[in-house]
Protein backbone atom coordinates (compact mmCIF):
# COMPACT_ATOMS: atom_id res chain seq x y z
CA UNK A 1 8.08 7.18 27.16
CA UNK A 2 10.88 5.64 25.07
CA UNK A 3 10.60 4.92 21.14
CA UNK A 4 12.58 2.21 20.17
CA UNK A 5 13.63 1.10 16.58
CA UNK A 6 11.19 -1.42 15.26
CA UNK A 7 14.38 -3.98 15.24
CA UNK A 8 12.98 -4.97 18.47
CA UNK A 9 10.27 -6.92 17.01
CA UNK A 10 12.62 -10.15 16.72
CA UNK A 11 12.36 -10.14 20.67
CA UNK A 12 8.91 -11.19 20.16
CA UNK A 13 9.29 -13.86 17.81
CA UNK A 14 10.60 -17.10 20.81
CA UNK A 15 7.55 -15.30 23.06
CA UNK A 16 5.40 -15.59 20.91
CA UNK A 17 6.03 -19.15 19.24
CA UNK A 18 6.52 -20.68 22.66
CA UNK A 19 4.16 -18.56 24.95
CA UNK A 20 1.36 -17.85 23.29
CA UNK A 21 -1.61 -20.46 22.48
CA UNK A 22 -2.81 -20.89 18.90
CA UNK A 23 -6.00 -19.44 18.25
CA UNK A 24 -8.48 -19.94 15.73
CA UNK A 25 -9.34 -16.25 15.31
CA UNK A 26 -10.05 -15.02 11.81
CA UNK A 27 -7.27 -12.68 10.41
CA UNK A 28 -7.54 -10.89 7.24
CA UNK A 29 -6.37 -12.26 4.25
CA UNK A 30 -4.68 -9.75 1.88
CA UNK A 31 -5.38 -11.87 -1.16
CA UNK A 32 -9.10 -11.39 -0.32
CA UNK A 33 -11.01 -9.21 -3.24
CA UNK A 34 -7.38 -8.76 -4.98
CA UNK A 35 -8.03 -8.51 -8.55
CA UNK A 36 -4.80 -7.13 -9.52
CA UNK A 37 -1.08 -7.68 -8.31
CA UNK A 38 2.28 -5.89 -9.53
CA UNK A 39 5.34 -6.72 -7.48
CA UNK A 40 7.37 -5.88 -10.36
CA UNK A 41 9.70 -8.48 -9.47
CA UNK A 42 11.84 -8.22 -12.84
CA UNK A 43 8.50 -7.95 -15.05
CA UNK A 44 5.24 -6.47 -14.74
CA UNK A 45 2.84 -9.52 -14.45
CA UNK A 46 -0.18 -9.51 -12.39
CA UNK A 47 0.40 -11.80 -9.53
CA UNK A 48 -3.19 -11.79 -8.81
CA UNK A 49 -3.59 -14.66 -10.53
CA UNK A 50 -6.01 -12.80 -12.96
CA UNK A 51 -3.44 -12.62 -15.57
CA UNK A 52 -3.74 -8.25 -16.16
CA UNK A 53 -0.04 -8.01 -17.35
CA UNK A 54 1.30 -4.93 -17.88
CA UNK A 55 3.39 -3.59 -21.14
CA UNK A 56 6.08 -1.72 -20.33
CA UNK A 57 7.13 1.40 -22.64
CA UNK A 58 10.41 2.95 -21.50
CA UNK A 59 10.29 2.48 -17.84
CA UNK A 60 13.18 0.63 -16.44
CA UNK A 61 13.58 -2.24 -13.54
CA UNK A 62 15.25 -0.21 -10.45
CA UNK A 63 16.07 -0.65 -6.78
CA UNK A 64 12.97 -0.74 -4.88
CA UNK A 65 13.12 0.83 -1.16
CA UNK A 66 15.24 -1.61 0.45
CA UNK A 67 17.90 -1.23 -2.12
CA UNK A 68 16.77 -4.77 -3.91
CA UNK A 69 17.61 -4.63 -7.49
CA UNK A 70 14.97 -5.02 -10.22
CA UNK A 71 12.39 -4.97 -8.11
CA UNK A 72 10.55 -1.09 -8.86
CA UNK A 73 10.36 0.48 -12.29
CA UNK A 74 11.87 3.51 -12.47
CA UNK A 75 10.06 6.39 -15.02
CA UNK A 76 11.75 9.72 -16.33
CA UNK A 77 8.86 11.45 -16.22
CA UNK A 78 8.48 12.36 -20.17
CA UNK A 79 7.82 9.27 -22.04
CA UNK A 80 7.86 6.27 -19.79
CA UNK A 81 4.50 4.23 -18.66
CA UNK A 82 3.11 0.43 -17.85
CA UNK A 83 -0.33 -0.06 -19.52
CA UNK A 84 -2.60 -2.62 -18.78
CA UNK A 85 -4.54 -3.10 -21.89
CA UNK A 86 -7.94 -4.58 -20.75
CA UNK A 87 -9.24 -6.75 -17.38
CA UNK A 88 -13.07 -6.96 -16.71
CA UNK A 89 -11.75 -7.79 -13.42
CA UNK A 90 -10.90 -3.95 -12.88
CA UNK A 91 -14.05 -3.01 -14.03
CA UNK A 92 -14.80 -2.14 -10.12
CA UNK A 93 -18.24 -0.43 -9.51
CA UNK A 94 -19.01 -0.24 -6.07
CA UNK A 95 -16.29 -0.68 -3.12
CA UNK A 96 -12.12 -0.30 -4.25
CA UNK A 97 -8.89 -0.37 -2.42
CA UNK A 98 -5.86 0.66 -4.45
CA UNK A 99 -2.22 0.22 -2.95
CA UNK A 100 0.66 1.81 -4.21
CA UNK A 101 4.46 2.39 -3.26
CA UNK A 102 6.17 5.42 -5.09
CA UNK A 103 9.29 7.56 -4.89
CA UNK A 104 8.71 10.76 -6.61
CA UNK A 105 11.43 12.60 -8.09
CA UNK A 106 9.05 16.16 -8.95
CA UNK A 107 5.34 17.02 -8.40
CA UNK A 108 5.54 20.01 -11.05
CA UNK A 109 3.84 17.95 -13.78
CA UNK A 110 1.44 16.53 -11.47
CA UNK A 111 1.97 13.00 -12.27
CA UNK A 112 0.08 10.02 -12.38
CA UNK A 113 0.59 6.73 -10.16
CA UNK A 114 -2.41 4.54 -11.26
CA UNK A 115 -5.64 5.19 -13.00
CA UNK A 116 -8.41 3.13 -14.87
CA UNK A 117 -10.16 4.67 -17.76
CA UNK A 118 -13.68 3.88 -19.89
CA UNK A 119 -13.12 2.90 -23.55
CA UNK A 120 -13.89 6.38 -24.01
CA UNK A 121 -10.76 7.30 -22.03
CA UNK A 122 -12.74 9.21 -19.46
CA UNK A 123 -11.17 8.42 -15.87
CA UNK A 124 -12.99 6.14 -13.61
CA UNK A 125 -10.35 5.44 -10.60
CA UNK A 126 -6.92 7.18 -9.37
CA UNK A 127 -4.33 7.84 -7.86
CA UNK A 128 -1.58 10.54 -8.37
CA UNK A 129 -0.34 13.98 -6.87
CA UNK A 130 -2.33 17.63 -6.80
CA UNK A 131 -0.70 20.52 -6.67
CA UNK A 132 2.36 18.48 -4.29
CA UNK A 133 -0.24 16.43 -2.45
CA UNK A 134 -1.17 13.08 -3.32
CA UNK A 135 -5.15 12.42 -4.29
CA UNK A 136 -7.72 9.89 -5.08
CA UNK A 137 -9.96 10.79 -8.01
CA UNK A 138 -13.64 9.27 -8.73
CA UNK A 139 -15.78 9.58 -11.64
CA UNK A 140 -13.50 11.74 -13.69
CA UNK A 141 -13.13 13.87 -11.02
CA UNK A 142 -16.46 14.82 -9.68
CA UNK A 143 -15.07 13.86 -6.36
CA UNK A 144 -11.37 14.19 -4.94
CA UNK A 145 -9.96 13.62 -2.29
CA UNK A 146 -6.76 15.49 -1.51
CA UNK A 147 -3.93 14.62 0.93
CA UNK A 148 -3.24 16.95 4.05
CA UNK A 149 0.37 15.46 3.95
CA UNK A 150 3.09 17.64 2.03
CA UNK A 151 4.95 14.50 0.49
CA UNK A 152 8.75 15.22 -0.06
CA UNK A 153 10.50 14.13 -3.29
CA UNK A 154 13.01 11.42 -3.05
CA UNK A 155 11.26 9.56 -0.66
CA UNK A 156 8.82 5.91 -0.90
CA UNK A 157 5.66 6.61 0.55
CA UNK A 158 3.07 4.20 1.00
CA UNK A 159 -0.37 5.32 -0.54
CA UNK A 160 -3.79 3.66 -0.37
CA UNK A 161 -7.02 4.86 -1.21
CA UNK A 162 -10.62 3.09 -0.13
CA UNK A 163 -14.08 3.88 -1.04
CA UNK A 164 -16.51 1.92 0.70
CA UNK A 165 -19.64 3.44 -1.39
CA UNK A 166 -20.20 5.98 1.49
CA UNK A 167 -16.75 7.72 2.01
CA UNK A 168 -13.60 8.02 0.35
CA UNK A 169 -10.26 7.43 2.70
CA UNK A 170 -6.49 8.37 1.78
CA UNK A 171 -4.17 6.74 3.57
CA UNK A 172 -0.38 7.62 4.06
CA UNK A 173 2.19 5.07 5.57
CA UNK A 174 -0.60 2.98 7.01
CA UNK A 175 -2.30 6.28 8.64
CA UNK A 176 -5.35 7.92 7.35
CA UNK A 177 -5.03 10.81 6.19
CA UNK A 178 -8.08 12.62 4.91
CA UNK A 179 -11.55 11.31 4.01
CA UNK A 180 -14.56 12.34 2.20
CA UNK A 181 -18.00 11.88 2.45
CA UNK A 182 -19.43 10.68 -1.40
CA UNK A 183 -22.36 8.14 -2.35
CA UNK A 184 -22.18 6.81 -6.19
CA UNK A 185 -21.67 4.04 -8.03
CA UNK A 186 -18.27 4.39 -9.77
CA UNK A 187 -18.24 4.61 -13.15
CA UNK A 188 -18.05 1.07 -15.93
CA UNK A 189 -15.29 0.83 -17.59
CA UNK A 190 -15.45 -2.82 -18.90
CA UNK A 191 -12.76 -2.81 -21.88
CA UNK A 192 -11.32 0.08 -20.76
CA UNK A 193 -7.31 0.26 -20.05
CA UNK A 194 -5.28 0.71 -16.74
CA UNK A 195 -2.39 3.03 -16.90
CA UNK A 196 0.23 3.24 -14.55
CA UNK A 197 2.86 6.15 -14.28
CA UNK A 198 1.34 8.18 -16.59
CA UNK A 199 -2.06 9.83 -17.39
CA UNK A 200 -4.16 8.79 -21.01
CA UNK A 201 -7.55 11.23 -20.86
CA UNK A 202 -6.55 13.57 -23.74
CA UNK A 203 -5.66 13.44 -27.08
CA UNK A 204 -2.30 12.37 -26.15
CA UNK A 205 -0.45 11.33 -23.24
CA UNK A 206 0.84 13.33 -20.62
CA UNK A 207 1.58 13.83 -16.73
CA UNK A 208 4.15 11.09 -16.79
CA UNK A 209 5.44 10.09 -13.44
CA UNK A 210 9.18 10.81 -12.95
CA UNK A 211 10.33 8.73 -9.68
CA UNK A 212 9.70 5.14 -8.83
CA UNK A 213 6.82 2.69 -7.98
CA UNK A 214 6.00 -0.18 -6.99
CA UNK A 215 3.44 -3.19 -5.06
CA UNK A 216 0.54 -1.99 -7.12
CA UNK A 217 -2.66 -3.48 -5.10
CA UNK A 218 -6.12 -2.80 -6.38
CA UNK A 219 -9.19 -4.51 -4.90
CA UNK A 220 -12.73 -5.37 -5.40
CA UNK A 221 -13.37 -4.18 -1.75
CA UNK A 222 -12.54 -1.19 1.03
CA UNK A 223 -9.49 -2.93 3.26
CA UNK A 224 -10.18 -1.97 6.50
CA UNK A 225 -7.67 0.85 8.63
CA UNK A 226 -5.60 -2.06 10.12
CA UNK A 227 -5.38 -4.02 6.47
CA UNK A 228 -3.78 -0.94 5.42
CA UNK A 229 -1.30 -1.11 7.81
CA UNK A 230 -0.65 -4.54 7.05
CA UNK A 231 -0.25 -3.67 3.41
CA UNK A 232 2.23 -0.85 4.75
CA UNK A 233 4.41 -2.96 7.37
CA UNK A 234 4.48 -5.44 4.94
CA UNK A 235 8.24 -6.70 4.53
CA UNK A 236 9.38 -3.50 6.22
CA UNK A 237 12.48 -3.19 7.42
CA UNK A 238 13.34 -0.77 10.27
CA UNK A 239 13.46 2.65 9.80
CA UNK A 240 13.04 6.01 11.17
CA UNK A 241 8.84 5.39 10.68
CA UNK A 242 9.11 2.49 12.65
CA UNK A 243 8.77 2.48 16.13
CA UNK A 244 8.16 0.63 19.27
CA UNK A 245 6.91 2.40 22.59
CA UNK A 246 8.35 1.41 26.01
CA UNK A 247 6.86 3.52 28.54
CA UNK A 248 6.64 2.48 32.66
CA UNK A 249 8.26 -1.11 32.16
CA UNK A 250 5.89 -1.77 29.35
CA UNK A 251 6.49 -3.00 25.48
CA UNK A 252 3.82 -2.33 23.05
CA UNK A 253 5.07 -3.11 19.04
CA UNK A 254 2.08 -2.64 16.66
CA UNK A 255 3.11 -5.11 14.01
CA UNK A 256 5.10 -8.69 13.92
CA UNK A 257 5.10 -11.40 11.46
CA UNK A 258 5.44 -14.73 13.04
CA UNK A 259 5.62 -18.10 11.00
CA UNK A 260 3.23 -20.09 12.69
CA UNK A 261 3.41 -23.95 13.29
CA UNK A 262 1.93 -24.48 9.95
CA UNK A 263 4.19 -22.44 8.53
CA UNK A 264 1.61 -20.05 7.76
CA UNK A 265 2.32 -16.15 8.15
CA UNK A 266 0.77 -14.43 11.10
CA UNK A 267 0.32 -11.06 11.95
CA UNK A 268 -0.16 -9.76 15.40
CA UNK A 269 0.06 -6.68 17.61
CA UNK A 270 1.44 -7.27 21.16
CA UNK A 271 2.86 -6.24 24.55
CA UNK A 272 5.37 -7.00 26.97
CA UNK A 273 6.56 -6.43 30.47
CA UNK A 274 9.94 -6.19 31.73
CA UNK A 275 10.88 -8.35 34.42
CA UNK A 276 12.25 -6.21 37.37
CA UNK A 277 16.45 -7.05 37.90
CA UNK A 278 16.49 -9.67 35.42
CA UNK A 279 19.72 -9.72 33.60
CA UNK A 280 20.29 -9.53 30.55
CA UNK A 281 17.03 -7.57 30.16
CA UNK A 282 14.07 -9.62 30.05
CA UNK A 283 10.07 -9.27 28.46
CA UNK A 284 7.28 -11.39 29.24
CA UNK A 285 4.10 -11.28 26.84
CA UNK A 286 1.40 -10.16 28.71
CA UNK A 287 -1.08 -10.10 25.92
CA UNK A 288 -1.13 -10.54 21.88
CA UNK A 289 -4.44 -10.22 19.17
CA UNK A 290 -4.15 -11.11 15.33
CA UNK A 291 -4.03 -7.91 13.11
């Protein structure tokens, strides 16, 4: 078995657009249940089209992880947050999906990536790190959910964290993780504030997130294992986590984006063959499905 860089996916893209036959097969649509958006492309609106925007104290616009400028916020970990100051849209209390991308710099102060709070400032929903893992807190913490991943700092990692109202599911770089068996409604919080970067259940603030983040997701609903991968290949670029297998004359890449003849975006996993002698070296698609 060979592993080749994900760069290979752009082999696909003529086999697919000529060779394959469009099919009416439903594919999941990412903007499905999203109730809150941050790109932080330059600002920190909510793209969702519900209209939570986010007040930035301190933080500043960055590089996010393909080296585009002003398009992360970048905190130093003592002072700097994004608060969202209400959304009844984020009062969530029975399924949740939340979708983060963050580069952290230290775990020591256990920061905070995104959390929702009552109007009594007791925690509802988060994520952040424990003890150098990343977690997913419920309730004000009657139920965590700890990552068996070690992250290292310096480094974007994608995070996203599901409850479906039976189990709670922690996903790193589009791979579960861990999960947890809990059954509860999750607690109101209907004029209560989102805070990202930085944790507001005490008297003052504190556990401020020094690193970057970025592509804040939250939903109204659990995305399913292969949403999350979406979520995580997502724009990618190639890179060490990014791999295609070619094993016995065989070609199997688990994600490419074609523009279909709608010029819609489609998502698909496929496989090729290689086509004995042919020169230069050839692939024919033996088989694709919609992701």
């Amino acid at each position: 078995m060979t592993k080749l860089r994900c760069w290979l996916r752009t082999v696909l893209l003529m086999a697919l657009t000529i060779g394959l036959s469009w099919f009416s097969t439903a594919w999941a649509d990412l903007n499905d249940g999203l109730v809150a958006y941050y790109p932080f492309n330059g600002n920190a609106n909510d793209k969702s089209g519900y209209g939570h925007h986010g007040i930035v104290h301190g933080a500043r616009l960055s590089q996010d992880r393909f080296g585009n400028g002003r398009r992360a916020y970048s905190l130093d970990g003592k002072d700097d947050y994004v608060v969202v100051s209400s959304g009844n849209s984020l009062n969530i209390r029975e399924v949740l999906t939340i979708s983060v991308w963050v580069n952290v710099g230290t775990f020591s102060n256990i920061p905070y990536f995104v959390a929702r709070y009552d109007t009594g400032l007791r925690e509802v929903y988060k994520t952040g790190s424990n003890r150098g893992r990343f977690e997913f807190r419920l309730n004000d913490g009657v139920k965590v959910l700890v990552s068996n991943t070690i992250p290292k700092t310096g480094k974007w990692y994608h995070i996203a964290a599901t409850y479906d109202g039976s189990i709670m599911r922690l996903y790193i770089d589009g791979v579960e993780d861990n999960s947890k068996s809990y059954s509860a409604a999750i607690y109101p919080s209907a004029g209560g504030k989102l805070m990202i970067g930085a944790d507001d259940d005490s008297s003052e603030l504190n556990q401020f997130l020094n690193g970057k983040i970025d592509d804040i997701r939250i939903y109204n609903r659990a995305l399913s294992e292969s949403e999350i991968q979406q979520l995580y290949q997502m724009n990618n670029q190639a890179s060490n986590n990014c791999w295609a297998i070619y094993q016995n004359g065989n070609l199997h890449i688990p994600y490419v984006k074609v523009i279909g003849p709608f010029g819609d975006e489609l998502h698909f996993e496929a496989d090729m063959q290689y086509e004995p002698l042919s020169e230069p070296m050839n692939f024919q698609l033996t088989g694709a499905k919609q992701k």
